[in-house]
PDB file of N, CA and C in Angstrom:
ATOM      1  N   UNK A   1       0.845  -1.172   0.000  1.00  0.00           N
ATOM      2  CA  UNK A   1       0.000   0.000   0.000  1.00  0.00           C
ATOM      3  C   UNK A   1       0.891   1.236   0.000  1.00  0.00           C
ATOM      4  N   UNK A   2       0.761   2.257  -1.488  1.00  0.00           N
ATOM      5  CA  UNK A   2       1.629   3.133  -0.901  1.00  0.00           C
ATOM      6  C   UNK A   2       1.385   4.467   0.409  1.00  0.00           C
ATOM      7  N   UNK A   3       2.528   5.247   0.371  1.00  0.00           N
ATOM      8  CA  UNK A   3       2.291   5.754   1.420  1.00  0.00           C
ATOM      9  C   UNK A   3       1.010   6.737   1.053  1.00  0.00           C
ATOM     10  N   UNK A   4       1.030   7.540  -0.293  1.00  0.00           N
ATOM     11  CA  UNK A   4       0.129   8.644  -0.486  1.00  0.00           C
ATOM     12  C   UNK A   4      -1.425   7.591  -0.168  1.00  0.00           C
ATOM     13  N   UNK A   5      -1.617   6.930  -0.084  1.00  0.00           N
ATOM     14  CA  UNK A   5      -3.429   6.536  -0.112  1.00  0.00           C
ATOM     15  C   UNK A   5      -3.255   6.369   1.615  1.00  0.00           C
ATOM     16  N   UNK A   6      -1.851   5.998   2.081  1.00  0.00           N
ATOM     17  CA  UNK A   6      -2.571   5.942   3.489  1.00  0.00           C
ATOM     18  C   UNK A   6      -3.020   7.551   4.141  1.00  0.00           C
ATOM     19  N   UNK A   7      -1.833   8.312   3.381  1.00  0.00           N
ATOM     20  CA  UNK A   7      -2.245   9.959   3.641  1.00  0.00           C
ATOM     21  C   UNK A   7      -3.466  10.482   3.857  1.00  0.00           C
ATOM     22  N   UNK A   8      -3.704  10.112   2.707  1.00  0.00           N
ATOM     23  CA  UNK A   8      -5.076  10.590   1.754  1.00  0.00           C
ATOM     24  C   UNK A   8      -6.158   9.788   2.687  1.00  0.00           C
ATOM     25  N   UNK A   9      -5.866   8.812   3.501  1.00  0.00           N
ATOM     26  CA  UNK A   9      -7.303   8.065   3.864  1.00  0.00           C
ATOM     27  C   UNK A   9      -7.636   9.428   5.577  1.00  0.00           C
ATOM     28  N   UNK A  10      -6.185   9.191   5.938  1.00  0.00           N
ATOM     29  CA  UNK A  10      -5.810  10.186   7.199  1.00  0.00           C
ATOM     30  C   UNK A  10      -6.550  11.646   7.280  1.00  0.00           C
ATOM     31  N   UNK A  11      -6.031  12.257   5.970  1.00  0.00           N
ATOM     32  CA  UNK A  11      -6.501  13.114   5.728  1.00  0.00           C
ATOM     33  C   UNK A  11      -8.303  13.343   5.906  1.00  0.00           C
ATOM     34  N   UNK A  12      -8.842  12.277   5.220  1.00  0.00           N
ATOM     35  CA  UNK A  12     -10.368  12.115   4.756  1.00  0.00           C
ATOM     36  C   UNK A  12     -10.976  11.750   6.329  1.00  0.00           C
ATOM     37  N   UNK A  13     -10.459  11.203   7.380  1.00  0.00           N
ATOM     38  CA  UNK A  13     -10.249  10.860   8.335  1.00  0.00           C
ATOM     39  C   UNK A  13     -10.877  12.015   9.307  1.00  0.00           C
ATOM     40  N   UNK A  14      -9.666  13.034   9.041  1.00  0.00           N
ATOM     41  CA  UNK A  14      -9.816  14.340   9.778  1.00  0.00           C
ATOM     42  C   UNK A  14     -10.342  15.335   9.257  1.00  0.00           C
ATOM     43  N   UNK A  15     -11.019  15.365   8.114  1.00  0.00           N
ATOM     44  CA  UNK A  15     -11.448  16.377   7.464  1.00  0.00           C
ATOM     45  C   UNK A  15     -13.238  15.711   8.025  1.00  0.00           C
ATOM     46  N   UNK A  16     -13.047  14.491   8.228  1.00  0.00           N
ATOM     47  CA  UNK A  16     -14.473  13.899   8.803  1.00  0.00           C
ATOM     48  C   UNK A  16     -15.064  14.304   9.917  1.00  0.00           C
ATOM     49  N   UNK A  17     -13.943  14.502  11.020  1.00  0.00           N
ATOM     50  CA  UNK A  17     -14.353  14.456  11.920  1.00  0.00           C
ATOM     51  C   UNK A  17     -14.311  15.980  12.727  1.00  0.00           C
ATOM     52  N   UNK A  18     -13.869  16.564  11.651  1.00  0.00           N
ATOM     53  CA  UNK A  18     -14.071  18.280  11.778  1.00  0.00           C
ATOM     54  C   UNK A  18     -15.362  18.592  11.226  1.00  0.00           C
ATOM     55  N   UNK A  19     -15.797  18.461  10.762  1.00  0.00           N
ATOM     56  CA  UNK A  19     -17.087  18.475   9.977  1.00  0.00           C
ATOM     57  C   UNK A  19     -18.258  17.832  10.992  1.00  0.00           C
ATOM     58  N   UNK A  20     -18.300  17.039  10.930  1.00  0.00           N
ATOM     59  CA  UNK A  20     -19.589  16.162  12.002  1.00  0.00           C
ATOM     60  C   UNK A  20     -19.395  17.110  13.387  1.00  0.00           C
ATOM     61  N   UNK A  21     -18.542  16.829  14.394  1.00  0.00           N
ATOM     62  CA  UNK A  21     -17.896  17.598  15.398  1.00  0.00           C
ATOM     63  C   UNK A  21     -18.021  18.747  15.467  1.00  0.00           C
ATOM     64  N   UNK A  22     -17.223  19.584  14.404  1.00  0.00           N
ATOM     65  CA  UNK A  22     -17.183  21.176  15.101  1.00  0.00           C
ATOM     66  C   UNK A  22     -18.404  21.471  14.174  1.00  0.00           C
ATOM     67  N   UNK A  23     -18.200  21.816  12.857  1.00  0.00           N
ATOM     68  CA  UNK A  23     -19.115  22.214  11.955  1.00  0.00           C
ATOM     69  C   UNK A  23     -20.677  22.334  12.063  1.00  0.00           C
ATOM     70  N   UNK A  24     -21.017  20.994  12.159  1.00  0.00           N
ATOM     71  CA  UNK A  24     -21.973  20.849  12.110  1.00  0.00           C
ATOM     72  C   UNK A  24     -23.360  20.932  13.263  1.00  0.00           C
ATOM     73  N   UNK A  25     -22.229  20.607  14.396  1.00  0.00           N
ATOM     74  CA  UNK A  25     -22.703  20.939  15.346  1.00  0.00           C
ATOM     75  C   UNK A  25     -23.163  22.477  15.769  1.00  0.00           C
ATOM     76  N   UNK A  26     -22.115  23.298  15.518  1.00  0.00           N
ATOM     77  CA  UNK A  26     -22.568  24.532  15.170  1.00  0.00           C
ATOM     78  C   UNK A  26     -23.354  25.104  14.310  1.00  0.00           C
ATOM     79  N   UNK A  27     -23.165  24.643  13.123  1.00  0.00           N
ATOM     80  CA  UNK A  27     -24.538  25.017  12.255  1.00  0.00           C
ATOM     81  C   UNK A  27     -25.948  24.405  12.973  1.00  0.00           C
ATOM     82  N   UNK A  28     -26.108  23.405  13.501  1.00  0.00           N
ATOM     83  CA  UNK A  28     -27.251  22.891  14.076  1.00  0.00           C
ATOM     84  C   UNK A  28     -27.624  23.869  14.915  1.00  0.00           C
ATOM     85  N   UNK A  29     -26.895  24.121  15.912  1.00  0.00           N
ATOM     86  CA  UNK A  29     -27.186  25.189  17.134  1.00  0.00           C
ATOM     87  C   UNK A  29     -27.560  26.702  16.440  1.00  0.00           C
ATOM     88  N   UNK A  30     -26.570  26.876  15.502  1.00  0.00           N
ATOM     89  CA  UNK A  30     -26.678  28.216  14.983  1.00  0.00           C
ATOM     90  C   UNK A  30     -28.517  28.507  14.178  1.00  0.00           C
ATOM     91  N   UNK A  31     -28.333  27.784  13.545  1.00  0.00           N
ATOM     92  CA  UNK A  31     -30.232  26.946  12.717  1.00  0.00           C
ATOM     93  C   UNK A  31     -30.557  27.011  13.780  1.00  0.00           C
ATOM     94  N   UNK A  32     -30.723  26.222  14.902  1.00  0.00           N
ATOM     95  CA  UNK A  32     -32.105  25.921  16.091  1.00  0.00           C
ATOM     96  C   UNK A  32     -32.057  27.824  16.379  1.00  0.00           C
ATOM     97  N   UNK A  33     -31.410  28.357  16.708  1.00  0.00           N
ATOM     98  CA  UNK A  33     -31.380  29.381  17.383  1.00  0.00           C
ATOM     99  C   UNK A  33     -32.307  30.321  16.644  1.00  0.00           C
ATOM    100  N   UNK A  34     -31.826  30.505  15.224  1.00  0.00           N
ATOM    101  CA  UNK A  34     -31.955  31.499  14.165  1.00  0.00           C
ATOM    102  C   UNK A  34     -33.579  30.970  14.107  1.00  0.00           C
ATOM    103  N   UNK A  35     -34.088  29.811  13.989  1.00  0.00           N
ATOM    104  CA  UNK A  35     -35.103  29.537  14.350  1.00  0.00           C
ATOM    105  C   UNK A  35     -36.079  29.397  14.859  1.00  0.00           C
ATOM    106  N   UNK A  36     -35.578  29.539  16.088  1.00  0.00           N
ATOM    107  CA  UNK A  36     -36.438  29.959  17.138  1.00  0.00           C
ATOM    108  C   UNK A  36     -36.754  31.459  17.387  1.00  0.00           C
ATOM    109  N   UNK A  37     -35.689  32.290  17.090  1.00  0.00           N
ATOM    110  CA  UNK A  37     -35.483  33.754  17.164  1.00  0.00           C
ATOM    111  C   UNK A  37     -36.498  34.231  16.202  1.00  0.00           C
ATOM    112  N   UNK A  38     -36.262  33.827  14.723  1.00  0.00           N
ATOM    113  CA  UNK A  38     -37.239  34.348  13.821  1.00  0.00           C
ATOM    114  C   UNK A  38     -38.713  34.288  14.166  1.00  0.00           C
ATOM    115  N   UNK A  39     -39.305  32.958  14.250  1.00  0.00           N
ATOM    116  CA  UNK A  39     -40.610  32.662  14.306  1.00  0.00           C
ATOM    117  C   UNK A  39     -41.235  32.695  15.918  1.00  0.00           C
ATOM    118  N   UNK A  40     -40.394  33.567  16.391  1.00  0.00           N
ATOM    119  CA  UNK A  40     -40.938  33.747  18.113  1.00  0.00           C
ATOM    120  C   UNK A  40     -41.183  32.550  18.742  1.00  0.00           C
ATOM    121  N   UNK A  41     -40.929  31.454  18.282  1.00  0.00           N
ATOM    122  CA  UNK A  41     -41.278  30.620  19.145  1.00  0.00           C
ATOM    123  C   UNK A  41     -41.975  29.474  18.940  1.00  0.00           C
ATOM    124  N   UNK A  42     -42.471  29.792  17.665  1.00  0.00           N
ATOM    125  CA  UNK A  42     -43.542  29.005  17.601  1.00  0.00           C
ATOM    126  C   UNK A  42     -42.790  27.559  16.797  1.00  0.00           C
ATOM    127  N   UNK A  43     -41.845  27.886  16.203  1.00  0.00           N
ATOM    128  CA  UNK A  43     -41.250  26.233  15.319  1.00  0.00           C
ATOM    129  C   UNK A  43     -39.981  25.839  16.353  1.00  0.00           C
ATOM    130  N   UNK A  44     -39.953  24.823  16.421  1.00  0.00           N
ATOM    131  CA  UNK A  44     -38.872  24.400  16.867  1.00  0.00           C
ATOM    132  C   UNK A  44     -38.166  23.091  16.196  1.00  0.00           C
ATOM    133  N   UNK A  45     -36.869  23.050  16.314  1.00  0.00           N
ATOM    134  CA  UNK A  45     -36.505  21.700  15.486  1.00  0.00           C
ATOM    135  C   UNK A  45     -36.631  20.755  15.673  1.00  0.00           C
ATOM    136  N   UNK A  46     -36.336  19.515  15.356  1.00  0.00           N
ATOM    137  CA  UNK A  46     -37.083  18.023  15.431  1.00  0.00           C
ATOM    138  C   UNK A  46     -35.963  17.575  16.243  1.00  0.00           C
ATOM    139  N   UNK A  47     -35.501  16.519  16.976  1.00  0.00           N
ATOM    140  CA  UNK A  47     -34.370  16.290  17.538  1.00  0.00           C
ATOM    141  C   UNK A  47     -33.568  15.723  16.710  1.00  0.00           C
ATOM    142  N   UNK A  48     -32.457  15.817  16.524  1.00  0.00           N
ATOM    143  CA  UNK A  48     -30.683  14.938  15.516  1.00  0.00           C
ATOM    144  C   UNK A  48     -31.206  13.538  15.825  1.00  0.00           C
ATOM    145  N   UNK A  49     -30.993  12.748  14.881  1.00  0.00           N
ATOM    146  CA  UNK A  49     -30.904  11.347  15.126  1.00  0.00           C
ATOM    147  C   UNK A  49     -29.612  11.367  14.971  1.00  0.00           C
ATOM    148  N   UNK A  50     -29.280  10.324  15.571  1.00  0.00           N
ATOM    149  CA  UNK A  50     -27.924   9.922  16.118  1.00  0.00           C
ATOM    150  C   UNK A  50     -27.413   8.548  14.944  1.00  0.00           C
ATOM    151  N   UNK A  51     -26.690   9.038  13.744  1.00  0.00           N
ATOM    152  CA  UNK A  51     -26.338   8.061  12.961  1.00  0.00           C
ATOM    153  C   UNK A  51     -25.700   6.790  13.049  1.00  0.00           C
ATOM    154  N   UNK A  52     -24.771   6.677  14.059  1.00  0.00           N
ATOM    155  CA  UNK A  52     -24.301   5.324  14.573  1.00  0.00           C
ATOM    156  C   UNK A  52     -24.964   4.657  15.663  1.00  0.00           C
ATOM    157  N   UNK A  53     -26.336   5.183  16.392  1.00  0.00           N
ATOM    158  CA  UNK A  53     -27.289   4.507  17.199  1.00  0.00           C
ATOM    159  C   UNK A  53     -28.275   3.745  16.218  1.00  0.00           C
ATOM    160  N   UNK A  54     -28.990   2.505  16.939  1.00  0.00           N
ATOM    161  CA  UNK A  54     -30.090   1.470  16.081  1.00  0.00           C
ATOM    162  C   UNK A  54     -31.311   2.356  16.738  1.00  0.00           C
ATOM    163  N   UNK A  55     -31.208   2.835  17.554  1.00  0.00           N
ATOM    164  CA  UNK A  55     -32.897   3.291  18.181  1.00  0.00           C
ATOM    165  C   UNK A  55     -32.205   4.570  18.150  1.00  0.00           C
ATOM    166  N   UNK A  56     -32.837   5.249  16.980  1.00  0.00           N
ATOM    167  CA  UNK A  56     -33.438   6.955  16.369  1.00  0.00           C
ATOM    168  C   UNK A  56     -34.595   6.580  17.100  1.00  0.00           C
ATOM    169  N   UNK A  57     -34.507   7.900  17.666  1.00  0.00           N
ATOM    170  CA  UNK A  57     -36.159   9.065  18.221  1.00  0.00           C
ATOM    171  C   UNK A  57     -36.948   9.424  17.172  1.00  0.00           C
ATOM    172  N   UNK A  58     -37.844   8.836  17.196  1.00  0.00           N
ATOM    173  CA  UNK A  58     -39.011   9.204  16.022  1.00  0.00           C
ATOM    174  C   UNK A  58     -40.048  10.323  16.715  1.00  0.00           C
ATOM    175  N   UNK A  59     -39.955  11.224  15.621  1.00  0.00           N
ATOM    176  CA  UNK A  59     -41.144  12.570  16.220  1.00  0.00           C
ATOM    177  C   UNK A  59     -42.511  11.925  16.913  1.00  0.00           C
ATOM    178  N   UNK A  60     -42.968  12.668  17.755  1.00  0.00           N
ATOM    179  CA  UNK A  60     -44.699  12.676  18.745  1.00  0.00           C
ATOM    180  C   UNK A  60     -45.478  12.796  17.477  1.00  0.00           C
ATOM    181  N   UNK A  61     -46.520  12.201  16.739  1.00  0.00           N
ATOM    182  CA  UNK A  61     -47.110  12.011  15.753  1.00  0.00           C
ATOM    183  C   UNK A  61     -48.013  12.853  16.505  1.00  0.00           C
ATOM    184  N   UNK A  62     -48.512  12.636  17.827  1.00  0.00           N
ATOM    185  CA  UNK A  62     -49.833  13.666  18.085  1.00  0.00           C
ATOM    186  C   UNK A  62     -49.239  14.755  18.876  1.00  0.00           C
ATOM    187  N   UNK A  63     -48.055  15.208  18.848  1.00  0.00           N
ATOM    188  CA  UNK A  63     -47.708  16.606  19.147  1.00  0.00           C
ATOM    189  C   UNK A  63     -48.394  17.827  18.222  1.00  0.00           C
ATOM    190  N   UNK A  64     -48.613  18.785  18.912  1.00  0.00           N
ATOM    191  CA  UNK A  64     -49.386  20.091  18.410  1.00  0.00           C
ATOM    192  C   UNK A  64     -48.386  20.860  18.161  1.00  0.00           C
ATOM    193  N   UNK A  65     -46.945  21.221  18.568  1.00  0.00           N
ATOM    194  CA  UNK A  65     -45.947  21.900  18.014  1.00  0.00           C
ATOM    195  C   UNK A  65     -45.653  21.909  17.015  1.00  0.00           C
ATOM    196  N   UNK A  66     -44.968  22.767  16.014  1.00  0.00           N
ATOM    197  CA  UNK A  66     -44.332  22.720  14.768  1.00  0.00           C
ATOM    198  C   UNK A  66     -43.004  22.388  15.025  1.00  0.00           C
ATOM    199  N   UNK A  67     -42.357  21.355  14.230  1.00  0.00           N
ATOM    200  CA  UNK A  67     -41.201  21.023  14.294  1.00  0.00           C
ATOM    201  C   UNK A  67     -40.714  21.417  12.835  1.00  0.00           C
ATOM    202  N   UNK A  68     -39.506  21.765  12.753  1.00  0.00           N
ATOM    203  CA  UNK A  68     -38.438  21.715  11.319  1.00  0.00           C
ATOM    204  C   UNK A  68     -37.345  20.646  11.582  1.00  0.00           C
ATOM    205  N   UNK A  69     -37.272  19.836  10.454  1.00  0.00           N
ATOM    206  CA  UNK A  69     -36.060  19.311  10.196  1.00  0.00           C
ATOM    207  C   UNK A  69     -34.623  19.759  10.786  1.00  0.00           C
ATOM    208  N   UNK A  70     -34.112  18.678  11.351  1.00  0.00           N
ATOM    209  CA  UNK A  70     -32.511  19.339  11.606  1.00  0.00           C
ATOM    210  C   UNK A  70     -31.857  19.578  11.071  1.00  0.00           C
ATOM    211  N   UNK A  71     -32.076  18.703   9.621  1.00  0.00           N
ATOM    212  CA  UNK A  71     -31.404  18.917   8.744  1.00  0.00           C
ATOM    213  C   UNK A  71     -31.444  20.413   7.943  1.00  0.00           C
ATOM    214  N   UNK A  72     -32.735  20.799   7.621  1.00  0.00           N
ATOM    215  CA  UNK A  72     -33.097  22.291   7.716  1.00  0.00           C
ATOM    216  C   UNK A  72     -32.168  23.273   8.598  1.00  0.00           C
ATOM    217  N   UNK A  73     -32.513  22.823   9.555  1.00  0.00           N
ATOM    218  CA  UNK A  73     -31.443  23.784  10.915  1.00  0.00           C
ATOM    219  C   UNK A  73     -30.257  24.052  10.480  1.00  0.00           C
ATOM    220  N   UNK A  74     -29.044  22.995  10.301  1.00  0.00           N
ATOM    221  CA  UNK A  74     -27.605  22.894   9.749  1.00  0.00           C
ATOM    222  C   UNK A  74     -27.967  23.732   8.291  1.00  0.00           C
ATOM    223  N   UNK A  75     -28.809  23.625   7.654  1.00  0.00           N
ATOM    224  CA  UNK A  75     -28.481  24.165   6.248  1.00  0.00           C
ATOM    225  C   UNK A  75     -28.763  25.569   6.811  1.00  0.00           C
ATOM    226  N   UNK A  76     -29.857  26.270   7.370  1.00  0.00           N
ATOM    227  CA  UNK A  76     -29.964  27.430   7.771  1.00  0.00           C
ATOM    228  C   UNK A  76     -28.842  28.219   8.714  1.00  0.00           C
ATOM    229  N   UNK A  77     -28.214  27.520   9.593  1.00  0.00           N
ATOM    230  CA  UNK A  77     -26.781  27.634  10.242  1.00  0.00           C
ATOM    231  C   UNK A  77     -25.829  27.678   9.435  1.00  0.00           C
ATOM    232  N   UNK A  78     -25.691  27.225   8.183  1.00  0.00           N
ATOM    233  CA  UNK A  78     -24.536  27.208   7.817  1.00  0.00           C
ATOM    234  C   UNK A  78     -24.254  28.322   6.619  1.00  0.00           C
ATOM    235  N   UNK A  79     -25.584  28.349   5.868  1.00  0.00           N
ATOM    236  CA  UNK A  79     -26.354  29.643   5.183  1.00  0.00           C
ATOM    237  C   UNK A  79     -25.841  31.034   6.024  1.00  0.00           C
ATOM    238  N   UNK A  80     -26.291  30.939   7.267  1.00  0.00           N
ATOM    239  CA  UNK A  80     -26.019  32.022   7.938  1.00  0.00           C
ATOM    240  C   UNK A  80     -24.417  32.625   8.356  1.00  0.00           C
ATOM    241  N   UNK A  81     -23.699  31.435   8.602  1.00  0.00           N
ATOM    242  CA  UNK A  81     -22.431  31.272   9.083  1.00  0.00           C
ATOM    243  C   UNK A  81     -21.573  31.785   7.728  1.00  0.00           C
ATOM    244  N   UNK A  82     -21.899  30.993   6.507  1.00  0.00           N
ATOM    245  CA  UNK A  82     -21.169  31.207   4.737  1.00  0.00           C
ATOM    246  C   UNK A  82     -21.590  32.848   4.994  1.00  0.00           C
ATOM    247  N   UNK A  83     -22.899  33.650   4.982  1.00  0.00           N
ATOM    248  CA  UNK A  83     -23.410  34.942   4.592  1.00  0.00           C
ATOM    249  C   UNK A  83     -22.363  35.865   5.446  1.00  0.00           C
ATOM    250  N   UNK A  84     -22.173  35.778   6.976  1.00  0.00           N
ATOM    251  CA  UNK A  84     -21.170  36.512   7.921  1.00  0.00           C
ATOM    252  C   UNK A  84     -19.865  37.150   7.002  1.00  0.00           C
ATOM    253  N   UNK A  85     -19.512  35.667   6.717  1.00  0.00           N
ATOM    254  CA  UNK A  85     -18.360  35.704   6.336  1.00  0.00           C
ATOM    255  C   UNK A  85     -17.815  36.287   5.188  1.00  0.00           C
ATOM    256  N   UNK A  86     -19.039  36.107   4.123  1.00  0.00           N
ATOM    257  CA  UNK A  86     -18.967  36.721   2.549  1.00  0.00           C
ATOM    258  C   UNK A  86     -19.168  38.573   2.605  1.00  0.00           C
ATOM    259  N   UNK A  87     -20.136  38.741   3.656  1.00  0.00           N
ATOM    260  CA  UNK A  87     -19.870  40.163   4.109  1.00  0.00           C
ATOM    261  C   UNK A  87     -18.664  40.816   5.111  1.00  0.00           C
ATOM    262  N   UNK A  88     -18.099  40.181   5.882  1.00  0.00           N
ATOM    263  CA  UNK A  88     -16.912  40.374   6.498  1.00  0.00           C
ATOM    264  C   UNK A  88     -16.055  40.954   5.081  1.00  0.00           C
ATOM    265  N   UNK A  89     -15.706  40.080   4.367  1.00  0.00           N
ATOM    266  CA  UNK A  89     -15.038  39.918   3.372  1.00  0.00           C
ATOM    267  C   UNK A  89     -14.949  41.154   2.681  1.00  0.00           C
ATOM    268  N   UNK A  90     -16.528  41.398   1.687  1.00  0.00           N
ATOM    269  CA  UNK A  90     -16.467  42.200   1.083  1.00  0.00           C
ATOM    270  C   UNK A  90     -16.581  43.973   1.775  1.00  0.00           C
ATOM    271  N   UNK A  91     -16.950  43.927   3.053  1.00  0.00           N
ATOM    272  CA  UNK A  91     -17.267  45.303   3.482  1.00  0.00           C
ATOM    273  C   UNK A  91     -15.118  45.848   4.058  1.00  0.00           C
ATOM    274  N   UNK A  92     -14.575  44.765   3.989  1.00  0.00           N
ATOM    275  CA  UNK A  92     -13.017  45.155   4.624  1.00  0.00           C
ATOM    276  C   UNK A  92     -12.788  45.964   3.356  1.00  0.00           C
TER     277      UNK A  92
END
């Protein structure tokens, strides 16, 4: 096996676990927040299923709350997080 694919796996490795970990986690939080802030209150997000657990939390079918996707959340967190930054950028 040469050395560059073991690199390259290392690499893919840690570029993984920056992402799931810091990233995303923050975009989640950043989304729930921005979410909750906007719509006063009234939506809230669905809970993360947990990808390496067998028993995912399945939503209250007879809950009266509005829930959004988490996945929604992270894209809206991260939307928000990319926008900061593209204006940082251009207003220097």
């Amino acid at each position: 096996m040469p050395l560059d694919e073991i690199a390259g796996g290392v690499l893919r490795l840690f570029l993984w676990i920056v992402y799931e970990l810091v990233l995303e986690t923050l975009f989640y939080f950043t989304g729930k927040l921005l979410i909750w802030f906007f719509t006063l209150g009234r939506f809230h997000t669905s809970p993360r299923k947990c990808r390496f657990s067998r028993r995912n939390r399945r939503p209250d079918i007879t809950s009266t709350s509005r829930n959004v996707d988490a996945d929604l959340a992270v894209l809206i967190g991260a939307l928000f997080w990319i926008g900061l930054i593209v204006i940082y950028f251009t207003l220097k």
